[in-house]
N, C-alpha and C. Protein backbone atom coordinates (compact mmCIF):
# COMPACT_ATOMS: atom_id res chain seq x y z
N UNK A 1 -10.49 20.90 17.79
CA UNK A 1 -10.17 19.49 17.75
C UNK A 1 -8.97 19.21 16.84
N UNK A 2 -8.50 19.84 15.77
CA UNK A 2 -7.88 19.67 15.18
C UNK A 2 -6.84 20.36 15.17
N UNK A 3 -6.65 21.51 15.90
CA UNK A 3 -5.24 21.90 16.39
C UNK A 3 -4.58 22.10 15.73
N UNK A 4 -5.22 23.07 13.95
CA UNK A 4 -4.36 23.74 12.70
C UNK A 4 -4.31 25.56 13.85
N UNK A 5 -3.05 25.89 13.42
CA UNK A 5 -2.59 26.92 13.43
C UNK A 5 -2.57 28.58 13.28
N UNK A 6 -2.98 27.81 12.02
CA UNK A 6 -2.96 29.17 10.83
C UNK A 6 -4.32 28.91 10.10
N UNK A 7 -5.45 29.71 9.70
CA UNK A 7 -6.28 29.53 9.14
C UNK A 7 -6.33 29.67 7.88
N UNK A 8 -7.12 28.94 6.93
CA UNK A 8 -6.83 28.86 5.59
C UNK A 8 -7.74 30.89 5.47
N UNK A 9 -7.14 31.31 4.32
CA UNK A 9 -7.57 32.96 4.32
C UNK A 9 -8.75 32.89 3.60
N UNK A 10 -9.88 33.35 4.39
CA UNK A 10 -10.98 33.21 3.90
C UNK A 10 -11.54 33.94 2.40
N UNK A 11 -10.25 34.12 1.70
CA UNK A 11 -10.34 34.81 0.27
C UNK A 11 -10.35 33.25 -0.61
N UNK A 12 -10.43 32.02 0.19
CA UNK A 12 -10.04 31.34 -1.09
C UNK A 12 -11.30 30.38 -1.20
N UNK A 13 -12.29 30.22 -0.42
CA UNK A 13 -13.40 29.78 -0.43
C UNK A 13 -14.23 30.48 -1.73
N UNK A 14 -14.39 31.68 -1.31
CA UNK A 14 -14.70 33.01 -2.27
C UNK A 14 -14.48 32.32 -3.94
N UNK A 15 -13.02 32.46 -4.20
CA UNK A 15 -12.61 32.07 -5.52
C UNK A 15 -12.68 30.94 -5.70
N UNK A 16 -12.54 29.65 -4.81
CA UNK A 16 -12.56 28.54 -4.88
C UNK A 16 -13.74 27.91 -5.62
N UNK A 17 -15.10 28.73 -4.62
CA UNK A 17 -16.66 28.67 -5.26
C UNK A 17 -16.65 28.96 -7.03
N UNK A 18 -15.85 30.05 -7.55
CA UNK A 18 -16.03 30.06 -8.65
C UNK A 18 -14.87 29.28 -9.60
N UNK A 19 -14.51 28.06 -9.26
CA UNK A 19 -13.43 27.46 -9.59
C UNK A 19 -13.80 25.92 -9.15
N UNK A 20 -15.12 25.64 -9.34
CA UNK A 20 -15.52 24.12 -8.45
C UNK A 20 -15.16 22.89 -9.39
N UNK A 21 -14.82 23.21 -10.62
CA UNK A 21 -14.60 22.29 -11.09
C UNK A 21 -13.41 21.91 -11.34
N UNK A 22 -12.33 22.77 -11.56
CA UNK A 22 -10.62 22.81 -10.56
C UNK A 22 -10.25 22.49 -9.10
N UNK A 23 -11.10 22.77 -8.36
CA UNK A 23 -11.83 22.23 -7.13
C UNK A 23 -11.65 20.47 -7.00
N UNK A 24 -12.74 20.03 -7.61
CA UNK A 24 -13.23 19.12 -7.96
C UNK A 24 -12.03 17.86 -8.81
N UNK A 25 -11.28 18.42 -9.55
CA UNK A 25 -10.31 17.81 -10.21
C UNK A 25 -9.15 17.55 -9.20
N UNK A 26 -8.67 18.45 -8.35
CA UNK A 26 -7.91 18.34 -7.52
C UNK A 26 -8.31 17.34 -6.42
N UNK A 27 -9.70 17.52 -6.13
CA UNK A 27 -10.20 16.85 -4.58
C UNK A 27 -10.12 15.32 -5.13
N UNK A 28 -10.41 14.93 -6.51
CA UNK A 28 -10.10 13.74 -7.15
C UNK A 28 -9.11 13.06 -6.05
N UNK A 29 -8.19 14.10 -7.05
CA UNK A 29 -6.29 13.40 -6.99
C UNK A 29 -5.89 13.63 -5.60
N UNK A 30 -6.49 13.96 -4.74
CA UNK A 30 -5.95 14.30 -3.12
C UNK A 30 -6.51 12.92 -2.73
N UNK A 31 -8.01 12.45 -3.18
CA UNK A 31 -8.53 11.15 -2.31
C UNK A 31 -7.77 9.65 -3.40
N UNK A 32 -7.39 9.46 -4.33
CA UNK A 32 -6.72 8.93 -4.85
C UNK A 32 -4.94 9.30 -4.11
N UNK A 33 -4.60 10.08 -3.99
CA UNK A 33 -3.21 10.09 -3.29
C UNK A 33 -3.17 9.62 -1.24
N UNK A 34 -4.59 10.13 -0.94
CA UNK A 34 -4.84 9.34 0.52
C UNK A 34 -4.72 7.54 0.10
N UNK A 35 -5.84 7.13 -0.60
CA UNK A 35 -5.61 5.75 -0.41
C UNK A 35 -4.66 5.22 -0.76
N UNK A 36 -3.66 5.72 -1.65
CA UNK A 36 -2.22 5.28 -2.47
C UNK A 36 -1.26 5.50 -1.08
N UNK A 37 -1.22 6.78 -0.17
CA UNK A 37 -0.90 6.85 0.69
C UNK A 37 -0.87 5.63 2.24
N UNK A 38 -1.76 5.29 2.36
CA UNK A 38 -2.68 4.04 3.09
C UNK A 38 -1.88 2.48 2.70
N UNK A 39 -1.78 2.52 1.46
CA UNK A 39 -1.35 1.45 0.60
C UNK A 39 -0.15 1.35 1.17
N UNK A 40 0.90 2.44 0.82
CA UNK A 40 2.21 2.33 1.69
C UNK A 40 2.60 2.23 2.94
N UNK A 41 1.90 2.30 3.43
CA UNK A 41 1.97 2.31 5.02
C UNK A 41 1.76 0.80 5.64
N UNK A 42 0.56 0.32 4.69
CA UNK A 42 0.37 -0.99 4.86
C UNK A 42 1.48 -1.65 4.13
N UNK A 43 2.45 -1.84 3.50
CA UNK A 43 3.50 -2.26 2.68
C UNK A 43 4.68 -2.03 3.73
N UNK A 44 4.76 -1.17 4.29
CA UNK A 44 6.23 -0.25 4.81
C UNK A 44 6.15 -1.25 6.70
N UNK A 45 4.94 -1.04 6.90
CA UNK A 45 4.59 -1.90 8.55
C UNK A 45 3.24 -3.04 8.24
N UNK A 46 4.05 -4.03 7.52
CA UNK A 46 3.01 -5.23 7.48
C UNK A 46 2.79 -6.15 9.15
N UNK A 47 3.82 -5.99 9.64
CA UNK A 47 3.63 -6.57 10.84
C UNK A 47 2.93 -5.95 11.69
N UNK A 48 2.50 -4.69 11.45
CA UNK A 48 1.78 -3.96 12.92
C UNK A 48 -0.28 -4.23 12.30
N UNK A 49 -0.87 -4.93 13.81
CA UNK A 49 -1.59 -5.56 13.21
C UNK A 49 -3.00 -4.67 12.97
N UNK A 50 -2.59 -3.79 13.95
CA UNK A 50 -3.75 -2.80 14.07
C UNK A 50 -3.43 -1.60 13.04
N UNK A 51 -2.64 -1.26 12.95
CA UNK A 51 -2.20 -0.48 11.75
C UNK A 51 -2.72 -0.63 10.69
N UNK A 52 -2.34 -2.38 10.58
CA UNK A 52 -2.72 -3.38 8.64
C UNK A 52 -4.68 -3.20 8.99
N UNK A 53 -5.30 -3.57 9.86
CA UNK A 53 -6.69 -3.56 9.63
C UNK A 53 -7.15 -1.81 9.82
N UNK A 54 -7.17 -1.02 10.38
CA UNK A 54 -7.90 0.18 10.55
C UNK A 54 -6.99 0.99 9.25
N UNK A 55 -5.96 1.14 8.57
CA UNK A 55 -5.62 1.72 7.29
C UNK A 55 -6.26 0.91 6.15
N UNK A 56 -6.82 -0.46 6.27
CA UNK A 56 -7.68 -1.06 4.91
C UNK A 56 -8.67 -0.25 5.03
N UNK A 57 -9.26 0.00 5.72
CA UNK A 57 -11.15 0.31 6.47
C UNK A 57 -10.56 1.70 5.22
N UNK A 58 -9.59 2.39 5.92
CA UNK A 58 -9.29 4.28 5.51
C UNK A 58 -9.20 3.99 4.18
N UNK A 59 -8.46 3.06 3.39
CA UNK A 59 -7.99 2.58 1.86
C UNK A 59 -9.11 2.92 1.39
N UNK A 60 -9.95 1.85 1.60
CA UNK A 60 -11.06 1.16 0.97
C UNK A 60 -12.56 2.41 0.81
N UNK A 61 -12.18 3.29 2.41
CA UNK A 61 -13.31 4.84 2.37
C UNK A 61 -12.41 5.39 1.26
N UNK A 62 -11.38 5.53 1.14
CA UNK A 62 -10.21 7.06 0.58
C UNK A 62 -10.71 6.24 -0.83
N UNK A 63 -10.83 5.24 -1.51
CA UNK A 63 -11.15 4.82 -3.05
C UNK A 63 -12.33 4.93 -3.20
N UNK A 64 -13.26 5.16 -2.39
CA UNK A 64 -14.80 5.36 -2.45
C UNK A 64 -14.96 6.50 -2.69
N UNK A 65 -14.17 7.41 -2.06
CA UNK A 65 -14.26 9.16 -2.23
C UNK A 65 -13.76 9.30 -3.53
N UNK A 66 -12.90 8.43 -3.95
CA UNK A 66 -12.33 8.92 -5.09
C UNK A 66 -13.26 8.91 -6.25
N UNK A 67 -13.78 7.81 -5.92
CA UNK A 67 -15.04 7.46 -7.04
C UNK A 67 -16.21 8.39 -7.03
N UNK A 68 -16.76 8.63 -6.02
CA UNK A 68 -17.62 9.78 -5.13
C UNK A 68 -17.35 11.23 -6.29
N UNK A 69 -16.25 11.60 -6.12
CA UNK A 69 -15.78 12.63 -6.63
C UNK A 69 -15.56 12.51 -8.21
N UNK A 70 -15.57 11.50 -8.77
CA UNK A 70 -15.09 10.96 -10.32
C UNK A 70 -16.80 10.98 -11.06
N UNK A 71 -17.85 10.25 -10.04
CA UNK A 71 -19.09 10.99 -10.26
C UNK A 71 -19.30 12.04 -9.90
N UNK A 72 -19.20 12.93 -9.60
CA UNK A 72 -19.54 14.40 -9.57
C UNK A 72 -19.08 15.30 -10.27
N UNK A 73 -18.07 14.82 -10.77
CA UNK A 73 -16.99 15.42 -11.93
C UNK A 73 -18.30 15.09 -13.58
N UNK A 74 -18.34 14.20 -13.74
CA UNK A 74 -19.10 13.15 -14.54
C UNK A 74 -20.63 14.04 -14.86
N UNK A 75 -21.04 14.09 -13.61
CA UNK A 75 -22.28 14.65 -13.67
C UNK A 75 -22.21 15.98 -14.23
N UNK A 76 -21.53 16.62 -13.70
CA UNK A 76 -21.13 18.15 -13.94
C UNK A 76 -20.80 18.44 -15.41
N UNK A 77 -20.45 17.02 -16.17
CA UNK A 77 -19.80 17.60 -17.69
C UNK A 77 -17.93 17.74 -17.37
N UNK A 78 -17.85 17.74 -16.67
CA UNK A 78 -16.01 17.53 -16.48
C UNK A 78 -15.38 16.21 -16.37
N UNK A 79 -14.10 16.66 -16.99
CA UNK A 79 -13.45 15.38 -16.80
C UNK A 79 -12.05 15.25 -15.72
N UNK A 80 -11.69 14.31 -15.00
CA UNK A 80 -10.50 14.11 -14.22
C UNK A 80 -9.15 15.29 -15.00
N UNK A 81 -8.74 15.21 -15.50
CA UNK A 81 -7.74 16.36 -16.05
C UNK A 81 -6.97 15.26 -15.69
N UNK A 82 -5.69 16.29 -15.79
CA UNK A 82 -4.22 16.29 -15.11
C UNK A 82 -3.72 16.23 -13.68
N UNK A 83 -2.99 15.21 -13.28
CA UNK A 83 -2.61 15.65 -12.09
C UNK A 83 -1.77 16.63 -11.95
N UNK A 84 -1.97 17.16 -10.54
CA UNK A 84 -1.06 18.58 -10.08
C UNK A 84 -0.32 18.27 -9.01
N UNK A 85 1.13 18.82 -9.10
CA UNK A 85 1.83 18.50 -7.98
C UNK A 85 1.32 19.15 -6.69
N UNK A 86 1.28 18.86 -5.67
CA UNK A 86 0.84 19.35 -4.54
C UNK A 86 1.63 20.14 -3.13
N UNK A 87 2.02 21.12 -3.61
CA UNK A 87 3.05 21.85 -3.13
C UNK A 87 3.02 21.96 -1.68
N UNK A 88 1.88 21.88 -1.28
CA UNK A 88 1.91 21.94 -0.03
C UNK A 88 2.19 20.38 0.91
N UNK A 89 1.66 19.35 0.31
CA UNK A 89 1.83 18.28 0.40
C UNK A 89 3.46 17.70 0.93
N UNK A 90 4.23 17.91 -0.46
CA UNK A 90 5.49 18.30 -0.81
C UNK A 90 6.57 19.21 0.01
N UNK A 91 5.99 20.32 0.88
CA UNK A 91 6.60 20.91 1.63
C UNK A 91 6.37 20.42 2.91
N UNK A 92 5.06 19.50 3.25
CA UNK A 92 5.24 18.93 4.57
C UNK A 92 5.31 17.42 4.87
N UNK A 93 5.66 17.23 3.81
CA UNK A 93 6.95 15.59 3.82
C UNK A 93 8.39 15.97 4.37
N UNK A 94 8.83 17.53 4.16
CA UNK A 94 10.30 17.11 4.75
C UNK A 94 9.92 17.71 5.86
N UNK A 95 9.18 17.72 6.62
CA UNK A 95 8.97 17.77 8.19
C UNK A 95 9.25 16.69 8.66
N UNK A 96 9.13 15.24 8.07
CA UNK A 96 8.98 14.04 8.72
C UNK A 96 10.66 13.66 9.19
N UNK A 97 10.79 13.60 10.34
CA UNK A 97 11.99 13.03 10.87
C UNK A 97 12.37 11.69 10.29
N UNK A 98 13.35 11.12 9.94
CA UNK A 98 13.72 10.09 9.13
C UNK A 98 14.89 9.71 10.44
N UNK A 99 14.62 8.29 10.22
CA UNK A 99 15.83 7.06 11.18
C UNK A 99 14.76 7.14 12.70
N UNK A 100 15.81 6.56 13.50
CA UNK A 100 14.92 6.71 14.84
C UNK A 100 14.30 5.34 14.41
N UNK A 101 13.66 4.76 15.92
CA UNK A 101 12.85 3.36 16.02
C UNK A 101 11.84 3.42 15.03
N UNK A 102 11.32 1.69 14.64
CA UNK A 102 9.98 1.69 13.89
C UNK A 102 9.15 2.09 14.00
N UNK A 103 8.84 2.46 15.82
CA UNK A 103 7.94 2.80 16.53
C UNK A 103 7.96 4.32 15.86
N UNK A 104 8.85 5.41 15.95
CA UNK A 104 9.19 6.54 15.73
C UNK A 104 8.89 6.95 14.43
N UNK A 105 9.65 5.96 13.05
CA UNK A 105 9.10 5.65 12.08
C UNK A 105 7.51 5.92 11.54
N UNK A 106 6.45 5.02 11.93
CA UNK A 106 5.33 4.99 12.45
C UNK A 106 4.85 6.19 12.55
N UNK A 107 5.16 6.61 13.82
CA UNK A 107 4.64 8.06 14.39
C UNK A 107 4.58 9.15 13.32
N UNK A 108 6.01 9.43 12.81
CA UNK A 108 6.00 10.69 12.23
C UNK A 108 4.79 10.36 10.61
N UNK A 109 5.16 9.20 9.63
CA UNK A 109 3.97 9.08 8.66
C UNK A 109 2.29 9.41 8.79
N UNK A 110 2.10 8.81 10.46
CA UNK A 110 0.64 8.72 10.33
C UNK A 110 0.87 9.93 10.65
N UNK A 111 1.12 10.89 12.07
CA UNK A 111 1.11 12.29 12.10
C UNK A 111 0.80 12.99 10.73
N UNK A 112 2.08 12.90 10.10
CA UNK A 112 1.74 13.62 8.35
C UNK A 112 0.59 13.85 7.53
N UNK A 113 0.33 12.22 8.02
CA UNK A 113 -1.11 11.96 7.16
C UNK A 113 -2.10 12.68 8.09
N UNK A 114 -2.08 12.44 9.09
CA UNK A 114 -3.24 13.23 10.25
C UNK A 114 -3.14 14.71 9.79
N UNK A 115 -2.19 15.50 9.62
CA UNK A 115 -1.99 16.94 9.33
C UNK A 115 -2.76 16.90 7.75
N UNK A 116 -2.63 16.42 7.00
CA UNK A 116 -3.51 15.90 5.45
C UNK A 116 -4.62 16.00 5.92
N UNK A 117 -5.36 15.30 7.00
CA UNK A 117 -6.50 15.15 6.28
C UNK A 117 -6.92 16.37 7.73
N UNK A 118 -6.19 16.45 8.41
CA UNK A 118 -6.99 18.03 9.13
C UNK A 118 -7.14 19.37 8.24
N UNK A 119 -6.27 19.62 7.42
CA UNK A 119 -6.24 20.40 6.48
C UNK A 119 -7.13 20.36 5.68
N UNK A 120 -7.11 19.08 4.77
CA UNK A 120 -8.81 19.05 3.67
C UNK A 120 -9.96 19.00 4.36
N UNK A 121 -9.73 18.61 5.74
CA UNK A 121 -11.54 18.72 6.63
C UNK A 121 -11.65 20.54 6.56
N UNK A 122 -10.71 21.40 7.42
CA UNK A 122 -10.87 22.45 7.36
C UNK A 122 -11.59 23.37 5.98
N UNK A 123 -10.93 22.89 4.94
CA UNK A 123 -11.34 23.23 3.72
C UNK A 123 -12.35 22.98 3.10
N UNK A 124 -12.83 21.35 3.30
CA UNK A 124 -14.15 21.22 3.17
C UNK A 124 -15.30 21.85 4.17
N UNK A 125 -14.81 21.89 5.34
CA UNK A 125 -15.96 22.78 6.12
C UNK A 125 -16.10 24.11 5.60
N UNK A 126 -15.16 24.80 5.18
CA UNK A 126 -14.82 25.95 4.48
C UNK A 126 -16.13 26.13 3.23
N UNK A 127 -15.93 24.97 2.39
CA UNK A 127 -17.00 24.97 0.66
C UNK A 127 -17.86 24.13 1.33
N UNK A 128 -18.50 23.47 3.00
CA UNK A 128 -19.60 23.19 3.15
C UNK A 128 -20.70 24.59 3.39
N UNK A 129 -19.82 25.24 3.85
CA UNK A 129 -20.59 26.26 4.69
C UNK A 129 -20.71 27.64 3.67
N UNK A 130 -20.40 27.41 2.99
CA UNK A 130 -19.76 28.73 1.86
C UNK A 130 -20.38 28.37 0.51
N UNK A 131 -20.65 27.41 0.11
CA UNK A 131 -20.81 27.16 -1.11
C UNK A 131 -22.41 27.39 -1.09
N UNK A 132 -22.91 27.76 -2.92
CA UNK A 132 -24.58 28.18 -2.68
C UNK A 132 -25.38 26.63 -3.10
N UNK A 133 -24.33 26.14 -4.12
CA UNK A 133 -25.18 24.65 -4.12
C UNK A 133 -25.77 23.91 -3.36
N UNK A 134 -26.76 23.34 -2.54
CA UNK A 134 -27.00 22.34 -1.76
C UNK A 134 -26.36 21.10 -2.10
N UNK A 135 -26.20 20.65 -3.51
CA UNK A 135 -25.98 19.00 -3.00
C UNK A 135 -24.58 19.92 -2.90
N UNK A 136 -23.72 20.35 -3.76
CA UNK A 136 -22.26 20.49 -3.07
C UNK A 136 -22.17 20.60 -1.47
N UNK A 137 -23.23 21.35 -1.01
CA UNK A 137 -23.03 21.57 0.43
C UNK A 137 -22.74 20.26 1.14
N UNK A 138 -23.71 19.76 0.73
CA UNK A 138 -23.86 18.31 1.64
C UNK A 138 -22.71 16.99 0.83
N UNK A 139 -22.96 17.24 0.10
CA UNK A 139 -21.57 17.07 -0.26
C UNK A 139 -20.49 16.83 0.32
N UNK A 140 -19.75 18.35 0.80
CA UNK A 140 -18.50 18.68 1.67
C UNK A 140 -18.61 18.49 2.75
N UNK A 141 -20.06 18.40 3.41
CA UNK A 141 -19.75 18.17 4.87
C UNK A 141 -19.72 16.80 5.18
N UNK A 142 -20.19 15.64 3.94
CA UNK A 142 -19.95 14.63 4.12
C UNK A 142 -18.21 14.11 4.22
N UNK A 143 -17.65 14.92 3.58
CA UNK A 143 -16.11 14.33 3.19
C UNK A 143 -15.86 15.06 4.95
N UNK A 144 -15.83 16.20 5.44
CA UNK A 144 -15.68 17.08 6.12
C UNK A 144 -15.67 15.96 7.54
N UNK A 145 -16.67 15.84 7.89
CA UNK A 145 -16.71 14.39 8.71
C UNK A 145 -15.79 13.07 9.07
N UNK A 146 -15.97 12.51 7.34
CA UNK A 146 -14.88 11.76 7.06
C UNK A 146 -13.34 12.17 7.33
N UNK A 147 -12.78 13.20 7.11
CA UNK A 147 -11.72 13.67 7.17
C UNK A 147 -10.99 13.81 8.12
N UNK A 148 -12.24 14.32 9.29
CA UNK A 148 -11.90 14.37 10.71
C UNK A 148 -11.74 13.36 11.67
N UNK A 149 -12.69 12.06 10.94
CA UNK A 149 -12.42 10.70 11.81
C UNK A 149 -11.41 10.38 11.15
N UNK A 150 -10.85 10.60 9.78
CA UNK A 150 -9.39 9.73 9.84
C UNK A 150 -8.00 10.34 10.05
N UNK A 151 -8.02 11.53 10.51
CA UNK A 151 -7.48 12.42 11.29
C UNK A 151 -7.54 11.79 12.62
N UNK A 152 -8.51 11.76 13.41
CA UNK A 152 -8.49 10.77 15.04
C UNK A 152 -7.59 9.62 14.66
N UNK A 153 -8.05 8.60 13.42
CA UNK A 153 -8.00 7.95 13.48
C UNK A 153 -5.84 7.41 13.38
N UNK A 154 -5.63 8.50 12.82
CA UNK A 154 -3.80 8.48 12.57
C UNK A 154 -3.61 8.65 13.74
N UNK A 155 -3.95 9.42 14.57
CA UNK A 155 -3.27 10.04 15.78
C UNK A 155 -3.50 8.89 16.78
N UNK A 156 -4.74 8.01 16.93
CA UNK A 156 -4.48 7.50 17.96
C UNK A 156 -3.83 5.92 17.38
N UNK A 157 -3.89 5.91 16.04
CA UNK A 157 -3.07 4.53 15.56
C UNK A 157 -1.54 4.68 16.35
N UNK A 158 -1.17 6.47 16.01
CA UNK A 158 0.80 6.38 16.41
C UNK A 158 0.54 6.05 17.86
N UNK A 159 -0.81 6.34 18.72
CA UNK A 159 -0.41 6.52 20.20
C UNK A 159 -0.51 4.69 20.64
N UNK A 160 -0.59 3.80 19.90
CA UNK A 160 -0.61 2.54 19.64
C UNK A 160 0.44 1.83 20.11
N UNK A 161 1.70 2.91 19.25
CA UNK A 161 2.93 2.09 18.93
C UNK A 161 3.98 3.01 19.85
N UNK A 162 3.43 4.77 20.21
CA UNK A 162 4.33 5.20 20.83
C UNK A 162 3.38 5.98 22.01
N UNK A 163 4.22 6.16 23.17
CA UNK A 163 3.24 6.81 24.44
C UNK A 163 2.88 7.91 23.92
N UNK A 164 1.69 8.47 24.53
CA UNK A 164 1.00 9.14 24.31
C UNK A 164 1.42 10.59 23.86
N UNK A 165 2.04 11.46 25.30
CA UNK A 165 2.95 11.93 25.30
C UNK A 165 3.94 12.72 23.86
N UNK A 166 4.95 11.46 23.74
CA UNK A 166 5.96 11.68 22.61
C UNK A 166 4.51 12.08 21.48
N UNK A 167 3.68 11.45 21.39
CA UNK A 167 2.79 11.67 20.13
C UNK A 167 2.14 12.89 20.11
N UNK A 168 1.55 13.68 21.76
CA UNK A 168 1.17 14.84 21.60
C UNK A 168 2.73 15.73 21.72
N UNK A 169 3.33 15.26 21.69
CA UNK A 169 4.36 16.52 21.95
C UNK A 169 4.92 16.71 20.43
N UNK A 170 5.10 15.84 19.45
CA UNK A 170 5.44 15.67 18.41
C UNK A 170 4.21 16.12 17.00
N UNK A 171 2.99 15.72 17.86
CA UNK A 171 2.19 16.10 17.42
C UNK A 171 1.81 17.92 16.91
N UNK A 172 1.94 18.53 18.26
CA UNK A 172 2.07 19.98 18.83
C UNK A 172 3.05 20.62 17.48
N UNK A 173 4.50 19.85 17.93
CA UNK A 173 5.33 20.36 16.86
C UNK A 173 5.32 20.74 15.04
N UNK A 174 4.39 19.42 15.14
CA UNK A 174 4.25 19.66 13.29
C UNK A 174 3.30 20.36 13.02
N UNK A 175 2.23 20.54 13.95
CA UNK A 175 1.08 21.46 14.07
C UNK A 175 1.85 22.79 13.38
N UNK A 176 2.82 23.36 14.54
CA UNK A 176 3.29 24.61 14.27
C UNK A 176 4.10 24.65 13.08
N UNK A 177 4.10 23.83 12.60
CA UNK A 177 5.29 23.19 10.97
C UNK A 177 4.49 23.33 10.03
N UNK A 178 3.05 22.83 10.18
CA UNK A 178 2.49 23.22 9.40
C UNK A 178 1.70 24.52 9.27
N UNK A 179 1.50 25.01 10.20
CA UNK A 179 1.37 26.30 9.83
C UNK A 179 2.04 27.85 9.44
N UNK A 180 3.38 27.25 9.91
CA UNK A 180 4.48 28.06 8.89
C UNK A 180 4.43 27.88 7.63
N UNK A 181 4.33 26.31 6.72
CA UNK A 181 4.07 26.29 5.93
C UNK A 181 2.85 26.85 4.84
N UNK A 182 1.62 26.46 5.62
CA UNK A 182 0.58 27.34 5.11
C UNK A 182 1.00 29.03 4.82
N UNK A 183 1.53 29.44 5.71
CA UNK A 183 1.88 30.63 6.09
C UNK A 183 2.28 31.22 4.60
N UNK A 184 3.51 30.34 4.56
CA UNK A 184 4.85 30.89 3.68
C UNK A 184 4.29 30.27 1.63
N UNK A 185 3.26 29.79 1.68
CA UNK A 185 2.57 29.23 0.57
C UNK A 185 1.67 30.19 -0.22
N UNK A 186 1.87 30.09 -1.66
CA UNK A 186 0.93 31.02 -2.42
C UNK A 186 0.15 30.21 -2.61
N UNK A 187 -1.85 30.63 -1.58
CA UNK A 187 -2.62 29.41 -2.15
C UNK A 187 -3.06 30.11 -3.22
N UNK A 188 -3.92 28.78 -3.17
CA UNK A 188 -4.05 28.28 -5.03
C UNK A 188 -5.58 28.18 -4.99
N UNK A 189 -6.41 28.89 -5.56
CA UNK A 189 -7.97 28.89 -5.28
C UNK A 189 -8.70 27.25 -6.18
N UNK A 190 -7.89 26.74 -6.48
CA UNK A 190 -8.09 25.61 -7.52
C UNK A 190 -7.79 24.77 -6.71
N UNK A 191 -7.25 24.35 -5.50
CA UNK A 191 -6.81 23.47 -5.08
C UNK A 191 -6.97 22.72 -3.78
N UNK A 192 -7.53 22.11 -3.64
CA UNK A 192 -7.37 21.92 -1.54
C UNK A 192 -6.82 22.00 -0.91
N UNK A 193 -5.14 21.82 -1.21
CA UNK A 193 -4.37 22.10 -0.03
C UNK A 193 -3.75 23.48 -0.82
């Protein structure tokens, strides 16, 4: 369903498990950078109307997770830390085609974001299925879920504003963009993406 590429290397679940609370600090700042993400989009296309209501709904889940995760941090005896730049993040922003119609505009952001959150679903299915904790389990497959409906949910917002088509064909493309990227990336067992 999600049409990633390249699979995350199943060495990092492994280390990841013994790293849950680096884990955990990161998954923070990823659901705090989704709804901050959301925020702009709603700022950048105030006029598109379906856009402005189904990205509040995503805002308003993506600050719930954040909190979600700020208790579990809490519970555990950890605290939020530092933010970390997100390299992978960072390397698949300059995928996004820049100029071109609003419509086009549009397309390539939510795509981006759709590739975001197919990536942290993968990963959380990854520490749902892998991890020995139960509540962590259930846990991840709760975000895991989530991740994947707002993944649908980008892809069929762009097919809104642009035919279908241009969106799977464009779609297809960053697919394979991003999995060069994964590719060419030193992961980071601390990190989600």
């Amino acid at each position: 369903m999600l049409g990633l590429k390249m699979e995350t290397d199943p060495r990092w679940v492994d280390i990841a498990s013994k790293s849950i609370e680096e884990i955990l600090i990161d998954h923070a700042y990823c659901e705090q950078k989704a709804a901050s993400s959301g925020i702009s989009l709603i700022i950048l296309f105030p006029d598109r109307v379906e856009l402005v209501e189904e990205l509040t709904a995503i805002v308003a889940e993506e600050w719930s997770h954040f909190e979600r995760v700020l208790k579990e941090l809490r519970k555990r005896g950890f605290q939020l830390g530092e933010s970390r730049k997100d390299e992978y993040v960072f390397k698949l922003q300059k995928i996004e085609k820049k100029g071109g119609s609003r419509e086009t505009q549009i397309m390539e952001k939510l795509l981006l974001c759709a590739l975001i959150e197919a990536r942290s679903c993968e990963r959380f299915k990854l520490l749902h299925e892998n991890l020995e904790d139960p509540e962590l389990k259930k846990f991840y497959y709760e975000f895991m879920v989530s991740e994947a409906g707002h993944y649908t949910s980008f892809v069929n917002l762009a097919k809104i504003y642009n035919p279908e088509e241009k969106v799977k064909n464009r779609l297809k493309e960053m697919l394979e963009a991003e999995g060069e990227i994964i590719r060419g990336l030193e992961w980071r067992q601390d990190r989600v993406h």
